[in-house]
PDB file of N, CA and C in Angstrom:
ATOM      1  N   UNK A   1      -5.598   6.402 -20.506  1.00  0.00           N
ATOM      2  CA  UNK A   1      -4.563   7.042 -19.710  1.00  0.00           C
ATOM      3  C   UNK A   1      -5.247   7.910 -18.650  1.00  0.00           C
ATOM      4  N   UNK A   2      -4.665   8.155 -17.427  1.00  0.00           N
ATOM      5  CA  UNK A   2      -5.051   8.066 -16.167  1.00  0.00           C
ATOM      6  C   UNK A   2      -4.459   9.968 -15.931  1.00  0.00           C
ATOM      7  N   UNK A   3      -5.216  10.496 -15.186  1.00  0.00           N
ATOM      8  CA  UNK A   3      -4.711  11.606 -14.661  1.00  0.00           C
ATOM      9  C   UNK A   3      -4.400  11.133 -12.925  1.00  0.00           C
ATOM     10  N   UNK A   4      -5.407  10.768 -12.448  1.00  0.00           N
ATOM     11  CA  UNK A   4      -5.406  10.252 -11.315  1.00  0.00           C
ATOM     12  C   UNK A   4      -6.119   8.779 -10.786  1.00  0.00           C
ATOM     13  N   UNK A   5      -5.429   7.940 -10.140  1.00  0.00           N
ATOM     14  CA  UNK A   5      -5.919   6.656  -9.691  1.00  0.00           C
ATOM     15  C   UNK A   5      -5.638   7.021  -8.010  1.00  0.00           C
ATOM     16  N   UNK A   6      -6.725   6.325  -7.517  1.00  0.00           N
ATOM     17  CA  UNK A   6      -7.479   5.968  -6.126  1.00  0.00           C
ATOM     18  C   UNK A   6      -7.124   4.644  -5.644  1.00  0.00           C
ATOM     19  N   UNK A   7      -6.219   4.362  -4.777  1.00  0.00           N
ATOM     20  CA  UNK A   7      -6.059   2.828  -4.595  1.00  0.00           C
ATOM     21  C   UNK A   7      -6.187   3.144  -2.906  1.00  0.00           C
ATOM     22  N   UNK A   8      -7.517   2.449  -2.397  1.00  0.00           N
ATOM     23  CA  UNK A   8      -8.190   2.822  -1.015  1.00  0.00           C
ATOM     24  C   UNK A   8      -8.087   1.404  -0.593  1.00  0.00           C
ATOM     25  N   UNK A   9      -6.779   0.806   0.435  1.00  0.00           N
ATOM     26  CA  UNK A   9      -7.375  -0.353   0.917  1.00  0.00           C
ATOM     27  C   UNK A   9      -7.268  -1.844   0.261  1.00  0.00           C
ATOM     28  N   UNK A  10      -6.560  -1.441  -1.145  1.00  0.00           N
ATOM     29  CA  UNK A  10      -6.719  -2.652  -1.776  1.00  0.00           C
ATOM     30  C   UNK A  10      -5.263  -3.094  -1.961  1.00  0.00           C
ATOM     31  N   UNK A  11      -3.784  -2.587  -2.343  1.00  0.00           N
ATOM     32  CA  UNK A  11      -3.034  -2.824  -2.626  1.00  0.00           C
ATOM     33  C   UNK A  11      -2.101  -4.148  -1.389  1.00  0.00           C
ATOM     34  N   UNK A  12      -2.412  -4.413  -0.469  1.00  0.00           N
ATOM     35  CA  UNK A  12      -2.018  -4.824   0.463  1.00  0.00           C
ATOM     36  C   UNK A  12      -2.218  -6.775   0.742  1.00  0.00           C
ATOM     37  N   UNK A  13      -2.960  -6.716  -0.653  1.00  0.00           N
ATOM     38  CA  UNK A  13      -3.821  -8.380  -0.890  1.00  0.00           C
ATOM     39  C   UNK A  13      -2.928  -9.489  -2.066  1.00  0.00           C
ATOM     40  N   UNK A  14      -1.924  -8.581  -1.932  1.00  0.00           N
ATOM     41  CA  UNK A  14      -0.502  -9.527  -3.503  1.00  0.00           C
ATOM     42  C   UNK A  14       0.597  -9.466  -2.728  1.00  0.00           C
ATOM     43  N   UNK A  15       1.521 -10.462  -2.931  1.00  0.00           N
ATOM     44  CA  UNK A  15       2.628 -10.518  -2.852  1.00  0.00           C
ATOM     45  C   UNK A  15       3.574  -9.002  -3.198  1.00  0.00           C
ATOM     46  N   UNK A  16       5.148  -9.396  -2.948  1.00  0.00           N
ATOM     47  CA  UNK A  16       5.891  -8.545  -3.245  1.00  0.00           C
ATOM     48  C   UNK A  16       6.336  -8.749  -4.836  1.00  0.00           C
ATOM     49  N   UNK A  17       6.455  -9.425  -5.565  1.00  0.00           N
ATOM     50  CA  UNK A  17       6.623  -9.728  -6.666  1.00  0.00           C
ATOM     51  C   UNK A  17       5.152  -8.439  -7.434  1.00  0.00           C
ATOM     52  N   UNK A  18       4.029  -9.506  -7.073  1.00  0.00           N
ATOM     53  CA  UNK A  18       2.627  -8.958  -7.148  1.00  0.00           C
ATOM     54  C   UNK A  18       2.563  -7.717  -6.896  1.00  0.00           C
ATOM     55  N   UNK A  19       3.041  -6.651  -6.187  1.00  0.00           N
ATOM     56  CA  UNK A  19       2.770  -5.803  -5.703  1.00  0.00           C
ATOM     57  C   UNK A  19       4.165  -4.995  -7.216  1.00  0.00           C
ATOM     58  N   UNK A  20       4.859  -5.402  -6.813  1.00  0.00           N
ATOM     59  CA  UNK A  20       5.807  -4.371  -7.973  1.00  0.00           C
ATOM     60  C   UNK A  20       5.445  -4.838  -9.590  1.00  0.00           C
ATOM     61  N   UNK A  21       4.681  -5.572  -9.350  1.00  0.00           N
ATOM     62  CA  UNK A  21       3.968  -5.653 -11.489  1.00  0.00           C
ATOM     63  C   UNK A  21       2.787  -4.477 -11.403  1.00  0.00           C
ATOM     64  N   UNK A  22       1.984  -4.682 -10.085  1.00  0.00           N
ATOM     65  CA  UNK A  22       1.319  -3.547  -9.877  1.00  0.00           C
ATOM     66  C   UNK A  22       1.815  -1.865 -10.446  1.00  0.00           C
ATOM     67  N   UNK A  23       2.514  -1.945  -9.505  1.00  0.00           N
ATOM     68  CA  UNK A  23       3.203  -0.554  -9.863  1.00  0.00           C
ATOM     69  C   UNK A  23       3.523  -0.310 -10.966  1.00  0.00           C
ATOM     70  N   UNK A  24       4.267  -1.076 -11.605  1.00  0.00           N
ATOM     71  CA  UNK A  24       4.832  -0.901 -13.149  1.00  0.00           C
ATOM     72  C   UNK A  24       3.604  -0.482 -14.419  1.00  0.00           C
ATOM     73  N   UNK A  25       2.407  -1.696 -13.871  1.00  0.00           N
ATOM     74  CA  UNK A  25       1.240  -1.034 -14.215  1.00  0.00           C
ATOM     75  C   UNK A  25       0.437   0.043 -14.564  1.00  0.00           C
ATOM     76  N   UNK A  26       0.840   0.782 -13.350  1.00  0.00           N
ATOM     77  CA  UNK A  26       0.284   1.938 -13.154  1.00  0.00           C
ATOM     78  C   UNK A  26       0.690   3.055 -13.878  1.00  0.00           C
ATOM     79  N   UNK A  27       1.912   2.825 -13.374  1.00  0.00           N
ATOM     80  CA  UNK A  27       2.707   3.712 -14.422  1.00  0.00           C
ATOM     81  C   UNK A  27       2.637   3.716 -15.937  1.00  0.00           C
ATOM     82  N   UNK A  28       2.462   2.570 -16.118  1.00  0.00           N
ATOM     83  CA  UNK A  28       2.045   2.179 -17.797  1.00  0.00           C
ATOM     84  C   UNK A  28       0.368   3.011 -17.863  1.00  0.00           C
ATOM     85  N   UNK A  29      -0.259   2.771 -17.440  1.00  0.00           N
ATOM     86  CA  UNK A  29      -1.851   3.888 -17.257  1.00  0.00           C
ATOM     87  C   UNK A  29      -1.904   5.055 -17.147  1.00  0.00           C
ATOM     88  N   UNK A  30      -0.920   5.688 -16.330  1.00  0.00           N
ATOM     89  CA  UNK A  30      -1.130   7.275 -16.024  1.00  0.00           C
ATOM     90  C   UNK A  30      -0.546   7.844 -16.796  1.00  0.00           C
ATOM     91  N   UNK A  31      -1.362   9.005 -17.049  1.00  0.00           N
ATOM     92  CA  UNK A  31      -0.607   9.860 -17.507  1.00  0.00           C
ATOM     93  C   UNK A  31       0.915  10.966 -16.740  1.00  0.00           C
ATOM     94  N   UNK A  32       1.875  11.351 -17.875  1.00  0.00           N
ATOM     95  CA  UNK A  32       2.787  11.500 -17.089  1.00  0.00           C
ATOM     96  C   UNK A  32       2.895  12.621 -15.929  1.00  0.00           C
ATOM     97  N   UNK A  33       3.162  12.798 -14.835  1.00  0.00           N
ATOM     98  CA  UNK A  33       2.987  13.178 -13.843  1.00  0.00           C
ATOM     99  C   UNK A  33       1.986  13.384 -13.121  1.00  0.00           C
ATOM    100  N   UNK A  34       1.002  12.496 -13.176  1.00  0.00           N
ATOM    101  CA  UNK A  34       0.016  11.579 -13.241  1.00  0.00           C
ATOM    102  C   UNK A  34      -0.089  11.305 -11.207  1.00  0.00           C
ATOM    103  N   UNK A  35      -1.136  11.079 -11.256  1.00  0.00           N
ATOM    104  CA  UNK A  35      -1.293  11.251  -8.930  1.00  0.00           C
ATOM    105  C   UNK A  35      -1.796   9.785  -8.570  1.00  0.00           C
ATOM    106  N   UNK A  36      -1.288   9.099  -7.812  1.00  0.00           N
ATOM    107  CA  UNK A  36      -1.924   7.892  -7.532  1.00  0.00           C
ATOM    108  C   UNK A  36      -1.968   8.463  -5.881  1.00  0.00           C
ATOM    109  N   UNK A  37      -3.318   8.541  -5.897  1.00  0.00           N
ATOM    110  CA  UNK A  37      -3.664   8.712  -4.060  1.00  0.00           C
ATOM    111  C   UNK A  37      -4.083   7.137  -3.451  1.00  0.00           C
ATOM    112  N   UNK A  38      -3.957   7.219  -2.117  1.00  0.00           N
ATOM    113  CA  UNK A  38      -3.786   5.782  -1.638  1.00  0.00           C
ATOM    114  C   UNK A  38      -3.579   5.177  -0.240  1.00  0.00           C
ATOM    115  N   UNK A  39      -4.488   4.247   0.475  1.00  0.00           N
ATOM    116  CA  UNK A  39      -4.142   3.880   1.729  1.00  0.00           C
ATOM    117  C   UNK A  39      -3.761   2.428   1.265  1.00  0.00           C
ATOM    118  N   UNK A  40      -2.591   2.115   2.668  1.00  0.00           N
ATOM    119  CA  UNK A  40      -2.575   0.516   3.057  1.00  0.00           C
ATOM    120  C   UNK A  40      -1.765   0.788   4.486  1.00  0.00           C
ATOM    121  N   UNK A  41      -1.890  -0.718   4.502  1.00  0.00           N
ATOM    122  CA  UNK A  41      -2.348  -1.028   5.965  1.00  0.00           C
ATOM    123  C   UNK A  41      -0.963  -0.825   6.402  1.00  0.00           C
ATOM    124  N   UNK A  42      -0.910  -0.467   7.778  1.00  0.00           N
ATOM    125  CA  UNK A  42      -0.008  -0.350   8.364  1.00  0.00           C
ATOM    126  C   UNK A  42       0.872  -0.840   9.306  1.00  0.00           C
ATOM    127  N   UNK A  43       2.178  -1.532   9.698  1.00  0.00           N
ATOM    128  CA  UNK A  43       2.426  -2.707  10.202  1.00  0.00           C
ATOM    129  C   UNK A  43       2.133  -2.637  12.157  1.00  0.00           C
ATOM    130  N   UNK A  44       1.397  -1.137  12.090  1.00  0.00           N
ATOM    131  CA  UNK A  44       0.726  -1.062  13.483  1.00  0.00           C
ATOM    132  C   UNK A  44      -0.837  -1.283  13.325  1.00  0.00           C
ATOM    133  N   UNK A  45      -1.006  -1.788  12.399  1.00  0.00           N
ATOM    134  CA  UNK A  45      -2.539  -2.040  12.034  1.00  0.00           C
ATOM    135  C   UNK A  45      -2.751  -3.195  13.139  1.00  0.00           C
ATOM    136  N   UNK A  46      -2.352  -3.853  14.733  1.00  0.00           N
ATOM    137  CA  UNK A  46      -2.564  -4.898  15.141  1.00  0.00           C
ATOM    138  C   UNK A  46      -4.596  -5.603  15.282  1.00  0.00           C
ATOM    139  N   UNK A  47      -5.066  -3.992  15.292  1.00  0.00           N
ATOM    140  CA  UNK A  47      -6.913  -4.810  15.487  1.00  0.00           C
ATOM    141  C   UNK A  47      -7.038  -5.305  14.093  1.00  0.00           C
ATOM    142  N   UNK A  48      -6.419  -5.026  13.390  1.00  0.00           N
ATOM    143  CA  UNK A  48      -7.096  -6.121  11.758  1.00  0.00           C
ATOM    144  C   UNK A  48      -5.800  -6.412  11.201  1.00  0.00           C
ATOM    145  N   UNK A  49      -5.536  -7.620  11.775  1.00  0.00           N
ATOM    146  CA  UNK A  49      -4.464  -8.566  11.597  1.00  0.00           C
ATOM    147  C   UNK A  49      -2.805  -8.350  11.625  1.00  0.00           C
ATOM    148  N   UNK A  50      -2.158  -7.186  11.834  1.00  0.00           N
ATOM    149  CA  UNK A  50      -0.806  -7.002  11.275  1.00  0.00           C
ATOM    150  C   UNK A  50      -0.115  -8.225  12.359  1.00  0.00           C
ATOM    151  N   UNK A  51       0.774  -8.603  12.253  1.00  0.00           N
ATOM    152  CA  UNK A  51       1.312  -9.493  12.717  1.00  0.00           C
ATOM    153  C   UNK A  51       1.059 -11.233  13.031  1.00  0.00           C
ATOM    154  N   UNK A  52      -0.457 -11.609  12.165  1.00  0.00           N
ATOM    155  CA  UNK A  52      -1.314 -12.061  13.233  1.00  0.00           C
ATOM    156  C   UNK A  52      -1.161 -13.605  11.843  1.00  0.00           C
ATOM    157  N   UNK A  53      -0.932 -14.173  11.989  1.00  0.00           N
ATOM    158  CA  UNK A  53      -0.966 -15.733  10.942  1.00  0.00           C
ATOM    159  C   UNK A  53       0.552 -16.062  11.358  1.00  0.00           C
ATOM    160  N   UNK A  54       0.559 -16.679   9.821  1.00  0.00           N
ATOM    161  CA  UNK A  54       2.038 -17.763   9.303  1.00  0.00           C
ATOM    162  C   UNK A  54       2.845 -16.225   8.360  1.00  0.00           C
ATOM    163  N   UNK A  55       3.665 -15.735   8.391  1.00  0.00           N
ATOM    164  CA  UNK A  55       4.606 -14.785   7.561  1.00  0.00           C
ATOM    165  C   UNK A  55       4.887 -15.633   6.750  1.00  0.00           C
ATOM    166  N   UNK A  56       4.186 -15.473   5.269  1.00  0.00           N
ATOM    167  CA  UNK A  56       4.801 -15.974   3.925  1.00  0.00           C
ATOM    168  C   UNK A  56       5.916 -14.632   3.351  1.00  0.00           C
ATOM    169  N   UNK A  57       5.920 -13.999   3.668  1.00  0.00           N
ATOM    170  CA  UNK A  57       7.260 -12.970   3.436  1.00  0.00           C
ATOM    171  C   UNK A  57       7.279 -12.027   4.346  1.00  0.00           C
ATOM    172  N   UNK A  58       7.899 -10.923   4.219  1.00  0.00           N
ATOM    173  CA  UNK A  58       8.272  -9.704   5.292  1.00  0.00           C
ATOM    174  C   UNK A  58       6.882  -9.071   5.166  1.00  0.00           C
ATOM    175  N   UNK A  59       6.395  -8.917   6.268  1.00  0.00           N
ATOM    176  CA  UNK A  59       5.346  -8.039   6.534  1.00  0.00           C
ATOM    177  C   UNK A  59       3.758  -8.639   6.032  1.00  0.00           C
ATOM    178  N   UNK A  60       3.886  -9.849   5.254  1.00  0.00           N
ATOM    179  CA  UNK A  60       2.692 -10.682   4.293  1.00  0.00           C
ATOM    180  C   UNK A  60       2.473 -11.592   5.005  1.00  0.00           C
ATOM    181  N   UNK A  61       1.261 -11.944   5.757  1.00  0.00           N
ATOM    182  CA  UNK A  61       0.896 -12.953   6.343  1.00  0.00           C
ATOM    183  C   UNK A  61       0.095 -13.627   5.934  1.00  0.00           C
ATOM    184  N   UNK A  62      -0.586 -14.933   6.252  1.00  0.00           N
ATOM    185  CA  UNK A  62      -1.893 -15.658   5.736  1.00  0.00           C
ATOM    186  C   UNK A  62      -2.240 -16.383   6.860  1.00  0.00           C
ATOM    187  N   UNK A  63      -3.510 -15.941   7.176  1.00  0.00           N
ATOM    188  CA  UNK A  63      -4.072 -15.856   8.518  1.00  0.00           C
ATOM    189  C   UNK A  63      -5.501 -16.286   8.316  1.00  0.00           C
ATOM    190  N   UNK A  64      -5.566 -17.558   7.977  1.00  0.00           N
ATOM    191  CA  UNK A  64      -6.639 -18.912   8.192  1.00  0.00           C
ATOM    192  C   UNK A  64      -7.127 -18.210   7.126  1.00  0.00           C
ATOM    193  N   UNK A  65      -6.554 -18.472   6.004  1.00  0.00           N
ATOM    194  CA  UNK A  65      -6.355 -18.647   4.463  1.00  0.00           C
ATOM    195  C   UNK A  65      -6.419 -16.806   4.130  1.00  0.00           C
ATOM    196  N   UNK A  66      -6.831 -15.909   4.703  1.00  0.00           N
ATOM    197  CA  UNK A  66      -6.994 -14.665   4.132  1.00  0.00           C
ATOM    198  C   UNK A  66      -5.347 -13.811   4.035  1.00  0.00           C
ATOM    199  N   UNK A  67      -4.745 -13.753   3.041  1.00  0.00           N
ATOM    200  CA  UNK A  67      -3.375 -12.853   2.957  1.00  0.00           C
ATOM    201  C   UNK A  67      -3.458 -11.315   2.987  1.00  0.00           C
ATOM    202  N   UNK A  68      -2.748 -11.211   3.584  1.00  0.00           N
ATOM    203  CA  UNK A  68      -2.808  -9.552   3.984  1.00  0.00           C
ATOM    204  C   UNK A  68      -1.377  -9.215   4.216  1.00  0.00           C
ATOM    205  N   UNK A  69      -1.134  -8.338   3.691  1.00  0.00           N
ATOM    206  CA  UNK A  69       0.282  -7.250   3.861  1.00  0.00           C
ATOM    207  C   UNK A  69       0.151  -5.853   4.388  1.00  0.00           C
ATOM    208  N   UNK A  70       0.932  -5.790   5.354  1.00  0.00           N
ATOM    209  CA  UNK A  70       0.904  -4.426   6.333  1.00  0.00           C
ATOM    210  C   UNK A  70       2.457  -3.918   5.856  1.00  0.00           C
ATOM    211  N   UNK A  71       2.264  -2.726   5.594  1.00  0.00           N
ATOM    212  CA  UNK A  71       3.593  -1.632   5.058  1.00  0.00           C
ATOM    213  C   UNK A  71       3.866  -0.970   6.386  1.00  0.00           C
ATOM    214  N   UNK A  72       5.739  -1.289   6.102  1.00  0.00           N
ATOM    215  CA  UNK A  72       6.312   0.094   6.914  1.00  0.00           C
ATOM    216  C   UNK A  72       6.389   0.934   6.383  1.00  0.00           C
ATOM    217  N   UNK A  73       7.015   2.311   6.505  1.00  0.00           N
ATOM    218  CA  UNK A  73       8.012   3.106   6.022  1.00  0.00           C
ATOM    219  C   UNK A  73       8.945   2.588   5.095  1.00  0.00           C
ATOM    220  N   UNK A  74       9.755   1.526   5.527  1.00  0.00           N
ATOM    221  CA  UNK A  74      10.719   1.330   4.710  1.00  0.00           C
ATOM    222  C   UNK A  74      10.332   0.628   2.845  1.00  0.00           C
ATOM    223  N   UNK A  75       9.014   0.116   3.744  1.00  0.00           N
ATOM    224  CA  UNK A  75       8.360  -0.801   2.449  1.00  0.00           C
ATOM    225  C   UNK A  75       7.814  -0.332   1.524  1.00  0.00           C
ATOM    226  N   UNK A  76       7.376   0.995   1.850  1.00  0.00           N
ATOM    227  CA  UNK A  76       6.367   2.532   0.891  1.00  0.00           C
ATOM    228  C   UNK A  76       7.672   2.720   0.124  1.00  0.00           C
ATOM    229  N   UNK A  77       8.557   3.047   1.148  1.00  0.00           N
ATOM    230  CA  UNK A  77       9.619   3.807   0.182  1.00  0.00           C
ATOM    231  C   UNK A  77       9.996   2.702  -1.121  1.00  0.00           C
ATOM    232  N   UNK A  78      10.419   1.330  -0.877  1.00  0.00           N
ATOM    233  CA  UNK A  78      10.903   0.442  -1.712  1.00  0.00           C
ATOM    234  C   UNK A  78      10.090   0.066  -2.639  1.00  0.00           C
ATOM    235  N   UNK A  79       9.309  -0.102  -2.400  1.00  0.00           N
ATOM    236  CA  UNK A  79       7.970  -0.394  -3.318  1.00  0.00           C
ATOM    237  C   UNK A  79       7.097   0.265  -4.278  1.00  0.00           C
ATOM    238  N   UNK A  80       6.965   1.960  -3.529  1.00  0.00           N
ATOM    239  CA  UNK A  80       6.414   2.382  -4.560  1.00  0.00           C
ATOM    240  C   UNK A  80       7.539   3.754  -5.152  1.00  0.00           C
ATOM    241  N   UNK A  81       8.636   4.298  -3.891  1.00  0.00           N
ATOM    242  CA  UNK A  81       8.975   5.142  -4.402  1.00  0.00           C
ATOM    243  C   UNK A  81      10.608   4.643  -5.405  1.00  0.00           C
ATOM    244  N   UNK A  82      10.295   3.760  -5.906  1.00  0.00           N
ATOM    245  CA  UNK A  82      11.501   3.628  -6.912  1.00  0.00           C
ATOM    246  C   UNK A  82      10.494   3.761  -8.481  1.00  0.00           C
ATOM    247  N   UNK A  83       9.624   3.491  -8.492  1.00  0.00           N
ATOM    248  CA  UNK A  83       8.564   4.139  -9.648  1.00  0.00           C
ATOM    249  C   UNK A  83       7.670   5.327  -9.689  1.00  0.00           C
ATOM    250  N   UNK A  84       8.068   6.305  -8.515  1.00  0.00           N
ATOM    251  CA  UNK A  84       7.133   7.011  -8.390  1.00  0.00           C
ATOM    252  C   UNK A  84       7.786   8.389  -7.636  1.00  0.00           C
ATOM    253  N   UNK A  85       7.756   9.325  -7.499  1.00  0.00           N
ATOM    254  CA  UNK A  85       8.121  10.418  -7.100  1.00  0.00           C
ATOM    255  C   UNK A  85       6.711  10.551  -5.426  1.00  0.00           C
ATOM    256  N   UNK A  86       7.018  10.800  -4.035  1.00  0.00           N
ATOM    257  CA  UNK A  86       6.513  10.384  -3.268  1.00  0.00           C
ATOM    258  C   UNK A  86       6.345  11.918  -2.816  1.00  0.00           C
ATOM    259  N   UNK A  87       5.099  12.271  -2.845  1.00  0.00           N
ATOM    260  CA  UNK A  87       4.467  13.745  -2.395  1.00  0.00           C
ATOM    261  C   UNK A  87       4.414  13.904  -1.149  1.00  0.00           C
ATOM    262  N   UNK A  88       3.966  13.203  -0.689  1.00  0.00           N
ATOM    263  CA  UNK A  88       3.052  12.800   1.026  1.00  0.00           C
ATOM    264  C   UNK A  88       2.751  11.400   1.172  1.00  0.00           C
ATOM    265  N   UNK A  89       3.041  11.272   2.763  1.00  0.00           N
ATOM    266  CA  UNK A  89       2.878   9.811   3.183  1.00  0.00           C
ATOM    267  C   UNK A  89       2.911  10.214   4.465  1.00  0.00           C
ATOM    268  N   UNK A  90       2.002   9.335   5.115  1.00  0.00           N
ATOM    269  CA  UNK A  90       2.368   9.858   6.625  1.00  0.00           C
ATOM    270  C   UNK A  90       1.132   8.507   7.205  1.00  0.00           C
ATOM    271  N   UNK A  91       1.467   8.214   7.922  1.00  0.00           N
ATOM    272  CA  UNK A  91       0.820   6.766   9.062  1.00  0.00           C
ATOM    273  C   UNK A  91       0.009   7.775   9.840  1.00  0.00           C
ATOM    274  N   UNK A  92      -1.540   7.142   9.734  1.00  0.00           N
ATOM    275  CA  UNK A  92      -2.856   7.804  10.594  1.00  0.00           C
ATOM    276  C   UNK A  92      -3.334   6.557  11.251  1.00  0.00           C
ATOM    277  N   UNK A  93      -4.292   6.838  12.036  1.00  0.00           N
ATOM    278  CA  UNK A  93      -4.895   6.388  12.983  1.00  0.00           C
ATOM    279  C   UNK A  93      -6.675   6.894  12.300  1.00  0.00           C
ATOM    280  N   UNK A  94      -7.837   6.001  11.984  1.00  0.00           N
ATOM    281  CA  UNK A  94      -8.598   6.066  11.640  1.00  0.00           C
ATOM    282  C   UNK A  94      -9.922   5.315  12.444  1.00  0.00           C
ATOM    283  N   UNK A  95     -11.299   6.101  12.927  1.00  0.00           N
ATOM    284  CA  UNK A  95     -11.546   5.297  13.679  1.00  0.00           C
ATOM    285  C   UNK A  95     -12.885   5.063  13.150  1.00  0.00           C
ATOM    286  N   UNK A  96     -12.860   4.959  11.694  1.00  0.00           N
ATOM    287  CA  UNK A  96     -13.531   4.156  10.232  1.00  0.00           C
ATOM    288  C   UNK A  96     -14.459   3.183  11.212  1.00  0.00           C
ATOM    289  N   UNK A  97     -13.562   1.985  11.743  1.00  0.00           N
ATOM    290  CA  UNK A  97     -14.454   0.919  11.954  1.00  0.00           C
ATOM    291  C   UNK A  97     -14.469   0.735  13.131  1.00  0.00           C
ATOM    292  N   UNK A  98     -14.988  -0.269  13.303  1.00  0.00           N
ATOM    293  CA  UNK A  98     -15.273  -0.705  14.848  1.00  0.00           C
ATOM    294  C   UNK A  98     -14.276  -0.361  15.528  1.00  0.00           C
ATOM    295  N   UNK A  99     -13.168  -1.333  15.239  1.00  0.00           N
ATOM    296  CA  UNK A  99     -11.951  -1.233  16.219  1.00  0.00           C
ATOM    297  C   UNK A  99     -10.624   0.110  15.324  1.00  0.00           C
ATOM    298  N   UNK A 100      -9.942   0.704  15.922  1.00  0.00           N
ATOM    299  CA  UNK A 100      -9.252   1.808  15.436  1.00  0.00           C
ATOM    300  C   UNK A 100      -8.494   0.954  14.142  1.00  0.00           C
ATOM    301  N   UNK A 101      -7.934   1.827  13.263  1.00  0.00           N
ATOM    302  CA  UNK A 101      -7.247   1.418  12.301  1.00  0.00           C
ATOM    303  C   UNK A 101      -6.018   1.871  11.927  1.00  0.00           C
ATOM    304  N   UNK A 102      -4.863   1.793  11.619  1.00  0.00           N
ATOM    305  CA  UNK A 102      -3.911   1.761  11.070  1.00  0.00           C
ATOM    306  C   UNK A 102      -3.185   1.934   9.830  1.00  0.00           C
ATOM    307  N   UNK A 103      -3.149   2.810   8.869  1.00  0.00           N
ATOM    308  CA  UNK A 103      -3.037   2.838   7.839  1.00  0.00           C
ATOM    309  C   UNK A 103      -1.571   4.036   7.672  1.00  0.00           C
ATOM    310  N   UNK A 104      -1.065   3.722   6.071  1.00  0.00           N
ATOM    311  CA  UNK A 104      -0.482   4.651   5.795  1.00  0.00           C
ATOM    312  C   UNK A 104      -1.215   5.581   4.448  1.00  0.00           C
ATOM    313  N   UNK A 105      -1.184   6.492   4.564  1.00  0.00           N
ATOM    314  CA  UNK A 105      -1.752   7.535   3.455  1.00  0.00           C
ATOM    315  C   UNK A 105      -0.661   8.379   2.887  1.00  0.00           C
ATOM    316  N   UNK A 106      -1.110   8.164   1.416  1.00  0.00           N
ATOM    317  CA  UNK A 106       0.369   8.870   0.366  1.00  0.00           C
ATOM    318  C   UNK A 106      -0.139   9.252  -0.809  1.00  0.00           C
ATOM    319  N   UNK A 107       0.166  10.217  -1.271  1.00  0.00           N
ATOM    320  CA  UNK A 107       0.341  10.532  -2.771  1.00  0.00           C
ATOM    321  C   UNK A 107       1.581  10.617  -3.784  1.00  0.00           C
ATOM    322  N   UNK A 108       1.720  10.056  -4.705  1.00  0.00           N
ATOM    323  CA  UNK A 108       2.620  10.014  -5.328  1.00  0.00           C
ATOM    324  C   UNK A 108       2.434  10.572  -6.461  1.00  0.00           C
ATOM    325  N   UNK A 109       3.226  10.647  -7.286  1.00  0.00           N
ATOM    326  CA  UNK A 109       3.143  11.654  -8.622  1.00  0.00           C
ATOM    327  C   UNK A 109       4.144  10.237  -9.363  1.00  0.00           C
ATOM    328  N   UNK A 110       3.808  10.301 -10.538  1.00  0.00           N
ATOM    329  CA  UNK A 110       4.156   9.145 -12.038  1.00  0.00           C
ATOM    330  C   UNK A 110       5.491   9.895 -12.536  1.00  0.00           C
ATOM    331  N   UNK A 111       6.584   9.443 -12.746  1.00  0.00           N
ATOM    332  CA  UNK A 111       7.581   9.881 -14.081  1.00  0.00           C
ATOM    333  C   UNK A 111       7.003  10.810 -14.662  1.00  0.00           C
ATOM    334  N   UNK A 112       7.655  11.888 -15.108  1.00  0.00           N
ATOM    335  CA  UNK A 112       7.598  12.982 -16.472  1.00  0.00           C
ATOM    336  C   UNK A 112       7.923  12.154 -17.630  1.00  0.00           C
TER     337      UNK A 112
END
């Protein structure tokens, strides 16, 4: 059992199905009121791919075989804050890599 989990970058590589077993997951790991800190990509992420393939669902693309999902607002909220109590979130601009980046950054807190 978990006081705090780190999810940097990775959650954005599963489906929507995939993505909410995730969560349920988590919650099953942490302890209760428990912090999951966390970036993903953002659907203004355009220098590393947001918009950029075939859309196998809302916001999930596959773009010469690599799948990637870029989050709105609306998608943070649906996704993680129906399992999760939502501390902070807020869309940055990161200039990490070569080309600028796009991300959303959040902390959430687990069920009591």
């Amino acid at each position: 059992v978990f006081d705090i989990v780190i999810s940097d970058l990775s959650l954005h590589y599963f489906s929507e199905d995939e993505t909410k077993i995730i969560m349920h997951e988590l919650i099953r790991i942490m302890k209760r009121r428990g912090f999951l800190i966390g970036r993903v990509n953002s659907t203004h992420d355009i220098n590393h791919g947001a918009g950029k393939g075939i859309e196998i669902e809302r916001n999930y693309y596959d773009n010469k075989g690599e799948k990637k999902r870029f989050f709105d607002k609306e998608m943070i909220l649906e996704l993680f804050g129906s399992g999760f109590d939502i501390l902070q979130m807020k869309e940055n601009r990161t200039n990490k890599y070569t080309d600028t980046k796009v991300v959303w950054e959040f902390v959430l807190r687990s069920p009591a």
